[in-house]
PDB file of N, CA and C in Angstrom:
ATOM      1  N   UNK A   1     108.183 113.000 125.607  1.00  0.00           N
ATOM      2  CA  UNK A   1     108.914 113.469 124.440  1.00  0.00           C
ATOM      3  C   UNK A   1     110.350 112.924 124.469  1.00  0.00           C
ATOM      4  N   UNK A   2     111.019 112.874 125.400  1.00  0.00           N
ATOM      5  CA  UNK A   2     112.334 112.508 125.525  1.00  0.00           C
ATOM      6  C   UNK A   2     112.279 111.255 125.521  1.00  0.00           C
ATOM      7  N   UNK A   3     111.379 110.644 125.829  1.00  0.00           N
ATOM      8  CA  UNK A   3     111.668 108.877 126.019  1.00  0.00           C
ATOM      9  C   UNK A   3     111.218 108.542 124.773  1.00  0.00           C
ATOM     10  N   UNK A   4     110.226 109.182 123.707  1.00  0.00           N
ATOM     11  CA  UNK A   4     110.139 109.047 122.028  1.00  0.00           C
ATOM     12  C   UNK A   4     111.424 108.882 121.417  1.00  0.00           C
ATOM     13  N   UNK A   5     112.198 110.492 121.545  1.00  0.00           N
ATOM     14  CA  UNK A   5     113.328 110.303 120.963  1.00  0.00           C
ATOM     15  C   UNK A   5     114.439 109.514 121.686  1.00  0.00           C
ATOM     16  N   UNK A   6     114.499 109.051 122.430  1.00  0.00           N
ATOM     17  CA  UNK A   6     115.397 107.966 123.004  1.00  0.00           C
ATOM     18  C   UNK A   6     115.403 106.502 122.392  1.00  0.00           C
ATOM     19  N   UNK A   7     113.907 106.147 121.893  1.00  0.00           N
ATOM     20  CA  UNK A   7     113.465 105.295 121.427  1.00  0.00           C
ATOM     21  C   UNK A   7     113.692 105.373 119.967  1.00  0.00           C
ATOM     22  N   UNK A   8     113.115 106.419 119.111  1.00  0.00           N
ATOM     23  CA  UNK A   8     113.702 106.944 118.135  1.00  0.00           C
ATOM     24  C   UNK A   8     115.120 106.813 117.453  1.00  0.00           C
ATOM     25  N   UNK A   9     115.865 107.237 118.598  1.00  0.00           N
ATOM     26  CA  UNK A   9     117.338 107.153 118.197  1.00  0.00           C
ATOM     27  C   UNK A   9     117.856 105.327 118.088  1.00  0.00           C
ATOM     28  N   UNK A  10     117.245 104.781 118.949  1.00  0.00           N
ATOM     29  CA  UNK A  10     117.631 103.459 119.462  1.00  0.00           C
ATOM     30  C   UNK A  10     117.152 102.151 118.254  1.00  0.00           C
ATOM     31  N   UNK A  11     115.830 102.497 118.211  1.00  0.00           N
ATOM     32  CA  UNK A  11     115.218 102.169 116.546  1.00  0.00           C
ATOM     33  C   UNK A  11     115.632 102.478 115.596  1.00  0.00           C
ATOM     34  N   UNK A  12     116.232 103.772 115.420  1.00  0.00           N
ATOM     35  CA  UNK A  12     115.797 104.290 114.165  1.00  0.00           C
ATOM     36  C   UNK A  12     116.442 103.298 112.907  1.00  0.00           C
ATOM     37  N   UNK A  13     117.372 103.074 112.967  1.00  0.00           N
ATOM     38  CA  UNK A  13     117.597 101.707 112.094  1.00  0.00           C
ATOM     39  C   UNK A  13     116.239 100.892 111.859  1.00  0.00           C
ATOM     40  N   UNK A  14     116.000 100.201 112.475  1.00  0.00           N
ATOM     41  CA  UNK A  14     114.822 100.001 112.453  1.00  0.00           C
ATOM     42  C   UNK A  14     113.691 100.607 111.373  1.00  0.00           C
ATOM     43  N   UNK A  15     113.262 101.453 112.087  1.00  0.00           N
ATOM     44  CA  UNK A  15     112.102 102.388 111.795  1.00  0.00           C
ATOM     45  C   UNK A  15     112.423 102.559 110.335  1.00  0.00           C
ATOM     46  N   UNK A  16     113.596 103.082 109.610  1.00  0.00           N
ATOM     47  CA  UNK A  16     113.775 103.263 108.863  1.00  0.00           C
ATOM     48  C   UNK A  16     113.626 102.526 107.917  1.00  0.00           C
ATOM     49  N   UNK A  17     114.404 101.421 108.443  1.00  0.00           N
ATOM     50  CA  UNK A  17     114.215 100.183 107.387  1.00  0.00           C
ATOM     51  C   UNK A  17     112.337  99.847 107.147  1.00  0.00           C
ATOM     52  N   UNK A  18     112.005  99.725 108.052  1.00  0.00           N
ATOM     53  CA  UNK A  18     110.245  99.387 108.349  1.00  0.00           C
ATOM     54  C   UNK A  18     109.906 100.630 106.653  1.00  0.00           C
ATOM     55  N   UNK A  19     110.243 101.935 107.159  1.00  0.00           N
ATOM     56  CA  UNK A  19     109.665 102.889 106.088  1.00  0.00           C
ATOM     57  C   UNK A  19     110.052 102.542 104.520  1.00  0.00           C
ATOM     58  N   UNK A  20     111.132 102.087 104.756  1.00  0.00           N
ATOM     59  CA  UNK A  20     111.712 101.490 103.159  1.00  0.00           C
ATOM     60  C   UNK A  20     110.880 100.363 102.884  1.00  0.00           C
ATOM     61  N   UNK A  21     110.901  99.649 103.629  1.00  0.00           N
ATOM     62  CA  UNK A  21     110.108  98.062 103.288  1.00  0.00           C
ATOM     63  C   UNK A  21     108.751  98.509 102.919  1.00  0.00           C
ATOM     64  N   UNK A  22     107.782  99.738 103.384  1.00  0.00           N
ATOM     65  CA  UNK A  22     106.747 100.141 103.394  1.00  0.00           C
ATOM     66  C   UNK A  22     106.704 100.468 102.092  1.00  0.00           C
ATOM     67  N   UNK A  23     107.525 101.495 101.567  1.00  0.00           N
ATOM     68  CA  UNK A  23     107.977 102.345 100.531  1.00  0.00           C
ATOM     69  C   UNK A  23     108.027 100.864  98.943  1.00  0.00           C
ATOM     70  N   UNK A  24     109.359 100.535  99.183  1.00  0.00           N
ATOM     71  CA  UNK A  24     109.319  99.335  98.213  1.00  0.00           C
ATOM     72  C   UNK A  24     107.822  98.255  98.127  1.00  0.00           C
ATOM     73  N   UNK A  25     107.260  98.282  99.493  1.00  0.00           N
ATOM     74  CA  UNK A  25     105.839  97.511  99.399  1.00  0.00           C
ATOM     75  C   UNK A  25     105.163  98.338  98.041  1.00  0.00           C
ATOM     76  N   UNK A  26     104.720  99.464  98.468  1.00  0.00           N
ATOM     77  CA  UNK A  26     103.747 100.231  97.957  1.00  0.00           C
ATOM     78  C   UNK A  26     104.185 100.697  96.488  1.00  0.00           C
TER      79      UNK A  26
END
């Protein structure tokens, strides 16, 4: 759990962007 959100935090730029790009895909 802690090494998720470690990863989480470290991505989340990332991740986020990924969900937008997903979002604008769809």
């Amino acid at each position: 759990r802690k090494l998720l959100d470690y990863v989480r935090g470290k991505d989340e730029e990332r991740y986020q962007s990924l969900i937008k790009r997903l979002g604008l895909r769809r």
